[in-house]
PDB file of N, CA and C in Angstrom:
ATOM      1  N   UNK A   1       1.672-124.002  58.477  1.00  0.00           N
ATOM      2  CA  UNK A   1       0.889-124.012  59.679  1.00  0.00           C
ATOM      3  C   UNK A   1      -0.543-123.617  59.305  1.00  0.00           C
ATOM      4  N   UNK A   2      -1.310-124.371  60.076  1.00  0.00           N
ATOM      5  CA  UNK A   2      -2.851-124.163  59.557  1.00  0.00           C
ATOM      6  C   UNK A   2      -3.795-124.089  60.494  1.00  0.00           C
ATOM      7  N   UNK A   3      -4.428-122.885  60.560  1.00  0.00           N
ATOM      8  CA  UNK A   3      -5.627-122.755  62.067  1.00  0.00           C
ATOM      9  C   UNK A   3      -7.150-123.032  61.385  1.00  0.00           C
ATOM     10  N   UNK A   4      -8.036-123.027  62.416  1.00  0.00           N
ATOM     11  CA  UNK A   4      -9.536-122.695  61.889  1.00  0.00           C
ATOM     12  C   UNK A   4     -10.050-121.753  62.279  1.00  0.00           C
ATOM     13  N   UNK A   5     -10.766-120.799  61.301  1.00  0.00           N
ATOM     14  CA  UNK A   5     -11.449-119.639  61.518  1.00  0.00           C
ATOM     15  C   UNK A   5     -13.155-119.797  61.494  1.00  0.00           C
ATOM     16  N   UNK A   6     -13.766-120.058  62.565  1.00  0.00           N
ATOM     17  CA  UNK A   6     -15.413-119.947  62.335  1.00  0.00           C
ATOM     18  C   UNK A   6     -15.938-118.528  61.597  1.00  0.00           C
ATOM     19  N   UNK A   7     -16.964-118.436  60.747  1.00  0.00           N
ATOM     20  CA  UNK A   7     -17.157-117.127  60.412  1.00  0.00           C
ATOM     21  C   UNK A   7     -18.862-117.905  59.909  1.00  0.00           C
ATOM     22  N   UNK A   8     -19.932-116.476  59.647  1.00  0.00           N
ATOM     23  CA  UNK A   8     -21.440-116.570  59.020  1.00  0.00           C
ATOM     24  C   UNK A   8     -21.271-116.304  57.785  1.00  0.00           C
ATOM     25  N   UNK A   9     -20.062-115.755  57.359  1.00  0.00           N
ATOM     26  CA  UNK A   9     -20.068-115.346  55.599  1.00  0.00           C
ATOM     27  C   UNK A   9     -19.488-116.718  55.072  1.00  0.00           C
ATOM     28  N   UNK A  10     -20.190-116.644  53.848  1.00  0.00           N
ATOM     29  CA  UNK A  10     -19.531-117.957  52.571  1.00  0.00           C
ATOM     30  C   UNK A  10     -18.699-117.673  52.291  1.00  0.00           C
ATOM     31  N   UNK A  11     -17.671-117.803  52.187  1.00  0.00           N
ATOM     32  CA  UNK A  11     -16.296-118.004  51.495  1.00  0.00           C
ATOM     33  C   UNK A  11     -16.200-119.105  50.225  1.00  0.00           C
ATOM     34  N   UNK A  12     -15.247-118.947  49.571  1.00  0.00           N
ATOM     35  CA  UNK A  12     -14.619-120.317  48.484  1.00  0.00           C
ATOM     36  C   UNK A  12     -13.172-120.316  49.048  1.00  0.00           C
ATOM     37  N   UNK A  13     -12.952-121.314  48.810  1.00  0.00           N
ATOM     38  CA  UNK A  13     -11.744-122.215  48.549  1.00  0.00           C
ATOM     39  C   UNK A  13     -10.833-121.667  47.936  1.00  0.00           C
ATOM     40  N   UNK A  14      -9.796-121.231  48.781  1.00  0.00           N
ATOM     41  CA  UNK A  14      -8.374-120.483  47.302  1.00  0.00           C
ATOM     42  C   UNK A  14      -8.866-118.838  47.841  1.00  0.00           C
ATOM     43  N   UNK A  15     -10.401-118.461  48.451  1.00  0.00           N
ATOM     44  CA  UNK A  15     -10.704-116.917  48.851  1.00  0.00           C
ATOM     45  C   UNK A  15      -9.521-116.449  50.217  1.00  0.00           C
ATOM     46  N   UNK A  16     -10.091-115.260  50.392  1.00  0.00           N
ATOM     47  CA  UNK A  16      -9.085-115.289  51.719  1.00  0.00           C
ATOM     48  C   UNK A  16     -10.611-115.012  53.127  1.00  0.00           C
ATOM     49  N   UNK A  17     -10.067-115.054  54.137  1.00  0.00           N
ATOM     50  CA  UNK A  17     -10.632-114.700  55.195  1.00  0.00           C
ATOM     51  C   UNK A  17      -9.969-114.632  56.319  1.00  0.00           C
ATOM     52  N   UNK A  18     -10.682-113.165  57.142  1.00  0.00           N
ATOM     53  CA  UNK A  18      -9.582-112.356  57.551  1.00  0.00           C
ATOM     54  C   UNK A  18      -8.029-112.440  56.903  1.00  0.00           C
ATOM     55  N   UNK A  19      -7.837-112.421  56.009  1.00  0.00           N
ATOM     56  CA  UNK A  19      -6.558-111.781  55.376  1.00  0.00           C
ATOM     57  C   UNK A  19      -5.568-113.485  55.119  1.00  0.00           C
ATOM     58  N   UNK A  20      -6.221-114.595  55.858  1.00  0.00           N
ATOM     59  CA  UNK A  20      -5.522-115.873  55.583  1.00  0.00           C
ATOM     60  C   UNK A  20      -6.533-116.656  54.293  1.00  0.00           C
ATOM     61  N   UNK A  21      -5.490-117.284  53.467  1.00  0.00           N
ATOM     62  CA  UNK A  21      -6.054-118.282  52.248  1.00  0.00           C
ATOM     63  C   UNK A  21      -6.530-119.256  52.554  1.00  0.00           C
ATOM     64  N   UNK A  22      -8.010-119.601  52.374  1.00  0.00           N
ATOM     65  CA  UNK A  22      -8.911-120.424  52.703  1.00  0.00           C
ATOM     66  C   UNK A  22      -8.439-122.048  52.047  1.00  0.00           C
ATOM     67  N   UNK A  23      -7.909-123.476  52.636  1.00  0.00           N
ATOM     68  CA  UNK A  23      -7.798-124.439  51.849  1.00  0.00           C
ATOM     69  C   UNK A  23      -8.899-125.445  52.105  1.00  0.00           C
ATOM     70  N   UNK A  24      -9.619-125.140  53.203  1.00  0.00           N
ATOM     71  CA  UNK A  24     -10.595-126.445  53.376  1.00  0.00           C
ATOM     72  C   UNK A  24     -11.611-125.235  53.808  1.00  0.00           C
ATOM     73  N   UNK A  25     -13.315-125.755  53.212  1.00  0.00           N
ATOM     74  CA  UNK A  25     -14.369-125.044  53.937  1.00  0.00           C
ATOM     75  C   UNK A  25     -15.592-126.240  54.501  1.00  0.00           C
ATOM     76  N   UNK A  26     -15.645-126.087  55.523  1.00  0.00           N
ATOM     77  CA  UNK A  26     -16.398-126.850  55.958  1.00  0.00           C
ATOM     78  C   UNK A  26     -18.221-126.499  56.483  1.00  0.00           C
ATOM     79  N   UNK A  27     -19.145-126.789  55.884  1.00  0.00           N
ATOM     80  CA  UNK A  27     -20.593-126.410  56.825  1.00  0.00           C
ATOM     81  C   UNK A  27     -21.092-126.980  58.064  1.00  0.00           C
ATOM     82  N   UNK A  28     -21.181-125.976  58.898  1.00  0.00           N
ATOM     83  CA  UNK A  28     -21.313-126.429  60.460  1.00  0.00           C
ATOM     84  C   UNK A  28     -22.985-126.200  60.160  1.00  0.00           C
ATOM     85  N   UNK A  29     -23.356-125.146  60.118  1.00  0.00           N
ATOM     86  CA  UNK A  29     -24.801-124.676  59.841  1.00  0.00           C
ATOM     87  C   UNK A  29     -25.511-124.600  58.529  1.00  0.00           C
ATOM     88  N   UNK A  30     -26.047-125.198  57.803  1.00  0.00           N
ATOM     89  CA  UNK A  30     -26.563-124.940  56.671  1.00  0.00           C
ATOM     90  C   UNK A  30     -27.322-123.623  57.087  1.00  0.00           C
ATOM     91  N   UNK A  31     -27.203-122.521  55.662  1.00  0.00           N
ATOM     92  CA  UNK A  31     -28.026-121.567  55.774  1.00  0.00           C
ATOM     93  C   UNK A  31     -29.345-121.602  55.352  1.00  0.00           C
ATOM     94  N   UNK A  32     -30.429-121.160  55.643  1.00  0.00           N
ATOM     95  CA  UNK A  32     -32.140-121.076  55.693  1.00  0.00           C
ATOM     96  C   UNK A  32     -32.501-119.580  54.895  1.00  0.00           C
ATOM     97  N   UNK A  33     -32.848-119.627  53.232  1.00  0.00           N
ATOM     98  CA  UNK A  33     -33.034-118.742  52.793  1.00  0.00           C
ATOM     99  C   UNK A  33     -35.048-118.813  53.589  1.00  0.00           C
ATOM    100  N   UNK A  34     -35.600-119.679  53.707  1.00  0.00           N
ATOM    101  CA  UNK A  34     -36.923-118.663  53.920  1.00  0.00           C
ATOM    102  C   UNK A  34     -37.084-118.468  55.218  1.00  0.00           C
ATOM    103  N   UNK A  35     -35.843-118.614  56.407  1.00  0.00           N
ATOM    104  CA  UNK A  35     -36.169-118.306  57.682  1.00  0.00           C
ATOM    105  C   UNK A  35     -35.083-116.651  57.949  1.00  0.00           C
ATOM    106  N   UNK A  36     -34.665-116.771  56.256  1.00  0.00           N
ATOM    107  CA  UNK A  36     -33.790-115.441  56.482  1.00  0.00           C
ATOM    108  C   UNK A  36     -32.519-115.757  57.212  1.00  0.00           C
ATOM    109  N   UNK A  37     -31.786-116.940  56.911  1.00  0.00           N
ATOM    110  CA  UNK A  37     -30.986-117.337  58.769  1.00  0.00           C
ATOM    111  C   UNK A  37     -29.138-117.538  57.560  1.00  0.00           C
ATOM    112  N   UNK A  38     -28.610-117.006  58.342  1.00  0.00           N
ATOM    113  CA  UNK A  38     -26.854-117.453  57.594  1.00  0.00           C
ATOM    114  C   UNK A  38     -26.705-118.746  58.034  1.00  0.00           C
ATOM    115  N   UNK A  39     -25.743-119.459  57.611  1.00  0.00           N
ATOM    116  CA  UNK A  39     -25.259-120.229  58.097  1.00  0.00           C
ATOM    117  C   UNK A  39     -24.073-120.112  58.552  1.00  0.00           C
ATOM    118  N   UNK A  40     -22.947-120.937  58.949  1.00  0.00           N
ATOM    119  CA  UNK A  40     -21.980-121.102  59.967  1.00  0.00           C
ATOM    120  C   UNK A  40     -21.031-122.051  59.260  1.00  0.00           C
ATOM    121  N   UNK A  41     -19.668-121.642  59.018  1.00  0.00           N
ATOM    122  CA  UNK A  41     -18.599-122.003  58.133  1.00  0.00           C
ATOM    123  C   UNK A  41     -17.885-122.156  59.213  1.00  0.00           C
ATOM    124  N   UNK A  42     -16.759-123.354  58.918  1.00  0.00           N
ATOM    125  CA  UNK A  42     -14.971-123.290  59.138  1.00  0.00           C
ATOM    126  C   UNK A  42     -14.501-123.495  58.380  1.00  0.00           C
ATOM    127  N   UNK A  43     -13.252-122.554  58.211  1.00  0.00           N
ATOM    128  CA  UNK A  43     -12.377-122.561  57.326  1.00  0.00           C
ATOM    129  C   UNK A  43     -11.152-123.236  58.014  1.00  0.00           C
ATOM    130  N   UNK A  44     -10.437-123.920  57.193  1.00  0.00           N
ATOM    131  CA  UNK A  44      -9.332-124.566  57.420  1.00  0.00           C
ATOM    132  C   UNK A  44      -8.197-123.492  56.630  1.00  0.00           C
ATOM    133  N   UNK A  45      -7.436-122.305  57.062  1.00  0.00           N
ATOM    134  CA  UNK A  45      -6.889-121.420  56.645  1.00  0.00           C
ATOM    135  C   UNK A  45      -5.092-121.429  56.765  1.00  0.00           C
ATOM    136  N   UNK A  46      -4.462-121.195  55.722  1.00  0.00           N
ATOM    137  CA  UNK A  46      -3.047-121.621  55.733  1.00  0.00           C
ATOM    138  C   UNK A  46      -2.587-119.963  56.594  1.00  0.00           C
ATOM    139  N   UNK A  47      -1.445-120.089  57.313  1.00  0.00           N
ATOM    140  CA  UNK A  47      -1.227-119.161  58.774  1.00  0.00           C
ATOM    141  C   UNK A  47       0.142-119.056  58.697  1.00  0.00           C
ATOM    142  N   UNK A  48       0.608-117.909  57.627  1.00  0.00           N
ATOM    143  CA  UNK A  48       2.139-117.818  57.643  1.00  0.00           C
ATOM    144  C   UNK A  48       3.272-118.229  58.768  1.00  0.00           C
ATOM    145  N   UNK A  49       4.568-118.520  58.951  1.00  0.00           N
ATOM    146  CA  UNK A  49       5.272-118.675  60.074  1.00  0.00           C
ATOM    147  C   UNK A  49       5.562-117.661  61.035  1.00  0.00           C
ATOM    148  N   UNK A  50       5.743-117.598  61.698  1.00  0.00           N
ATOM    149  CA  UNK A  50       5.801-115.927  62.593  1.00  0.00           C
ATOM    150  C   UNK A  50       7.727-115.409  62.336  1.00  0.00           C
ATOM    151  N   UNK A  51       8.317-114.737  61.880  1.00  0.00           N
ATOM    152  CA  UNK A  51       9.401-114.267  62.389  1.00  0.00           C
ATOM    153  C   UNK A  51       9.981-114.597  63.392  1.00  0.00           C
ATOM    154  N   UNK A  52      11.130-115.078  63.599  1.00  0.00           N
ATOM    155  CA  UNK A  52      11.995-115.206  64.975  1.00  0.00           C
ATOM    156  C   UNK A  52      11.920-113.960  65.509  1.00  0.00           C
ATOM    157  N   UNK A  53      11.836-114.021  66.700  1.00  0.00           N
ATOM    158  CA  UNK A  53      12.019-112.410  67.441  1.00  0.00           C
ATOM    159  C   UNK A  53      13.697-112.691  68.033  1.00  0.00           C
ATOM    160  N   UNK A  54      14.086-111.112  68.410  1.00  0.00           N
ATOM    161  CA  UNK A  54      15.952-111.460  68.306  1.00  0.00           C
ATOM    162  C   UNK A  54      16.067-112.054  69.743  1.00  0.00           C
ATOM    163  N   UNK A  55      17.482-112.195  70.215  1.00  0.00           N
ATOM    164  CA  UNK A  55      17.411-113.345  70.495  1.00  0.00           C
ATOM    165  C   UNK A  55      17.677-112.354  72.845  1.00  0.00           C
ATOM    166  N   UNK A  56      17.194-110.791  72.789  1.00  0.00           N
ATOM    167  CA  UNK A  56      16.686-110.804  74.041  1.00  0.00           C
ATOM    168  C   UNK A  56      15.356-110.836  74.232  1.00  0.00           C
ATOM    169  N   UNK A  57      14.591-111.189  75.313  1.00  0.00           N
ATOM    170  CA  UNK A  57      13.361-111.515  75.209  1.00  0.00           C
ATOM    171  C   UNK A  57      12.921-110.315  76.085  1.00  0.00           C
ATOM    172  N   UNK A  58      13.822-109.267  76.317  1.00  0.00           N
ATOM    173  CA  UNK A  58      13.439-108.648  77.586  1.00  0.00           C
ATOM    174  C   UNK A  58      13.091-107.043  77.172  1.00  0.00           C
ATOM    175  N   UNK A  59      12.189-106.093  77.142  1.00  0.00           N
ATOM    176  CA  UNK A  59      11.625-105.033  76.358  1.00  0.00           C
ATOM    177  C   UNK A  59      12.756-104.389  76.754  1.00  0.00           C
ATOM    178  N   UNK A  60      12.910-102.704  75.800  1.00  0.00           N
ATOM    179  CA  UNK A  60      14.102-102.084  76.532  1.00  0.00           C
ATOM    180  C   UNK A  60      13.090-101.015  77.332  1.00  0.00           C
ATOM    181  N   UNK A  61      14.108-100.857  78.117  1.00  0.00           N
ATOM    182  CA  UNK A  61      13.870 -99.904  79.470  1.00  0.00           C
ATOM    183  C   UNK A  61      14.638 -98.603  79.665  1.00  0.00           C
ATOM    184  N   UNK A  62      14.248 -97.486  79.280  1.00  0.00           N
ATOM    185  CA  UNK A  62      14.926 -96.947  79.538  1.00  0.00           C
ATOM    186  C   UNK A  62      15.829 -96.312  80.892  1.00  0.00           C
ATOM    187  N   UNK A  63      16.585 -96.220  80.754  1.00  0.00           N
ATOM    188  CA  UNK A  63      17.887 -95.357  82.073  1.00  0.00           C
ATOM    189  C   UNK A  63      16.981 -94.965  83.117  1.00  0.00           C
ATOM    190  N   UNK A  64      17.408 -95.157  84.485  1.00  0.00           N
ATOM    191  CA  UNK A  64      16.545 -94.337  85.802  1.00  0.00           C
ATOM    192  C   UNK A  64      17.107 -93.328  85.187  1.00  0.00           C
ATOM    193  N   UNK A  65      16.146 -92.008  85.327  1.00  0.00           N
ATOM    194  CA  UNK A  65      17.317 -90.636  85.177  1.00  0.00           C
ATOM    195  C   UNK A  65      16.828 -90.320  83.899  1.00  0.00           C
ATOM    196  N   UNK A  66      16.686 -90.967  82.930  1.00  0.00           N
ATOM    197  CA  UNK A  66      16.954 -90.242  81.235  1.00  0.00           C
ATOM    198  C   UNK A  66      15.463 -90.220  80.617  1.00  0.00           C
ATOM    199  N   UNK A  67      14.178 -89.976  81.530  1.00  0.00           N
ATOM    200  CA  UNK A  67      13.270 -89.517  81.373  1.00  0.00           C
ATOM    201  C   UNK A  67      12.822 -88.102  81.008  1.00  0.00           C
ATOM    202  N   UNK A  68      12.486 -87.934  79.805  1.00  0.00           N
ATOM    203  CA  UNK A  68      12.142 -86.285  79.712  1.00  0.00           C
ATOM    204  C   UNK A  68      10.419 -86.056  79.660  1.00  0.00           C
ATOM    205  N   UNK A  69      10.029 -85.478  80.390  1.00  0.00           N
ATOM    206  CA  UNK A  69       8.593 -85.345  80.056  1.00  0.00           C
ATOM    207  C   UNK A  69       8.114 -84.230  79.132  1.00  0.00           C
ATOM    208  N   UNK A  70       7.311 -84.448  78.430  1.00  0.00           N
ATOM    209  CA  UNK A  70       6.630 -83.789  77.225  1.00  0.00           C
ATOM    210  C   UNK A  70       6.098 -82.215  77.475  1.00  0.00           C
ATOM    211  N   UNK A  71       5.977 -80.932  76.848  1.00  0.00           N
ATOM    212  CA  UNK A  71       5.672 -80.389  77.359  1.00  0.00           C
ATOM    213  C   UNK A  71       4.444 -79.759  76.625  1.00  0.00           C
ATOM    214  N   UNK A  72       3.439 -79.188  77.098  1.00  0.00           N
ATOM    215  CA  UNK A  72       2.181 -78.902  75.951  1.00  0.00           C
ATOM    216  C   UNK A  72       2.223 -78.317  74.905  1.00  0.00           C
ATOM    217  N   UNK A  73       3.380 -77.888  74.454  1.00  0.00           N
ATOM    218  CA  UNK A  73       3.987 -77.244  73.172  1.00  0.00           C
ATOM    219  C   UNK A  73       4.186 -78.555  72.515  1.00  0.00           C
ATOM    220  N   UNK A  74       4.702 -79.495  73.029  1.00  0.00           N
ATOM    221  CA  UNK A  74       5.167 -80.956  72.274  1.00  0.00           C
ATOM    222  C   UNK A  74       3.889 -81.563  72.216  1.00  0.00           C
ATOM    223  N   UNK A  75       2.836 -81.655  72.733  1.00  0.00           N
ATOM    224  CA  UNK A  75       1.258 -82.348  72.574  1.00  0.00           C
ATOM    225  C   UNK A  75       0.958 -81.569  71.871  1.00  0.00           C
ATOM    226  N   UNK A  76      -0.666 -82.182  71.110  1.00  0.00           N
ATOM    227  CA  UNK A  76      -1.478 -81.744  70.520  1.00  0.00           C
ATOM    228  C   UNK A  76      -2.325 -81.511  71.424  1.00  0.00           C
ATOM    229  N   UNK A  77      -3.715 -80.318  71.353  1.00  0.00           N
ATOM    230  CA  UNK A  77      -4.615 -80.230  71.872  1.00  0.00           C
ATOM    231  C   UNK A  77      -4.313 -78.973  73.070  1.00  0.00           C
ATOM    232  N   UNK A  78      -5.669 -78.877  73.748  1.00  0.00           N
ATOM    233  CA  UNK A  78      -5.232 -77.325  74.882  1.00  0.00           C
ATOM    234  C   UNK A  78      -5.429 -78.199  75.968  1.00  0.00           C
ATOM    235  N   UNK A  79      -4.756 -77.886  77.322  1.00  0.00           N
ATOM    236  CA  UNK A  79      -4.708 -78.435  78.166  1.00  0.00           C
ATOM    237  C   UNK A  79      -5.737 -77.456  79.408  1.00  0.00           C
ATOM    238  N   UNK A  80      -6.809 -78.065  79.618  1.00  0.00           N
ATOM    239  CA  UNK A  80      -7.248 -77.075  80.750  1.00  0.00           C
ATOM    240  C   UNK A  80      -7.360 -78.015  82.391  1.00  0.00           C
ATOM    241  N   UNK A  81      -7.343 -76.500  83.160  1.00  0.00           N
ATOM    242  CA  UNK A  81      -7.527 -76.702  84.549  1.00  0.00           C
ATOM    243  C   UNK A  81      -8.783 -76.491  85.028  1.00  0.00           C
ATOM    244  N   UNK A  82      -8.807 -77.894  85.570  1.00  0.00           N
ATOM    245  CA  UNK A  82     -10.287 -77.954  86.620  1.00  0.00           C
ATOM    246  C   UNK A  82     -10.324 -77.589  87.353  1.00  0.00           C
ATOM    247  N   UNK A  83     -11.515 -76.135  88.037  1.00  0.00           N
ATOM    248  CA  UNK A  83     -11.191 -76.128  89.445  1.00  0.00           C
ATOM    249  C   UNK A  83     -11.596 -77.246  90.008  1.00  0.00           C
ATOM    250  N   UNK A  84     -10.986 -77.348  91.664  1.00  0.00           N
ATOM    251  CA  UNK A  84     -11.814 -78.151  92.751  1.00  0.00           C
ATOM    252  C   UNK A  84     -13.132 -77.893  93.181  1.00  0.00           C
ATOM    253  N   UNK A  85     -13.554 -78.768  93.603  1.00  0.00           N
ATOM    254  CA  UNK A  85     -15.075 -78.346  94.460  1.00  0.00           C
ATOM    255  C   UNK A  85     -15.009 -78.047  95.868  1.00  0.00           C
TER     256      UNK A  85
END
């Protein structure tokens, strides 16, 4: 599977970008060394397969009832009280 990534940095061919292997680079923008200016790349980047996820689609939930709430001994940090106005 293969996406395109626009990016202003040069890359090569076979490099990676963002973390996918670059197989095609294409110039959208030529870059301008005396206007100081980048230019503008796509990469044609190979995009591993994703994992099957199992086979409920539905998050778990825990129990009405089997909620415990945390207590400031179990947090980090001091907990203070605001007065009202």
């Amino acid at each position: 599977m293969t996406k395109t990534i626009r990016s202003r940095f040069d890359h090569e061919v076979g490099g990676t970008v963002e973390g996918f292997t670059i197989l095609e680079k294409v110039i959208v923008v030529p870059s301008d060394l005396i206007e100081r200016r980048r230019g503008i790349y796509d990469y044609l980047v190979d995009v591993p397969a994703l994992p099957m996820k199992g086979t409920s689609g539905r998050k778990m939930v825990p129990e009405r009832g089997s909620f415990t709430r945390s207590t400031p001994d179990q947090r980090a940090g001091v907990v203070r009280r605001v007065p009202s106005r």
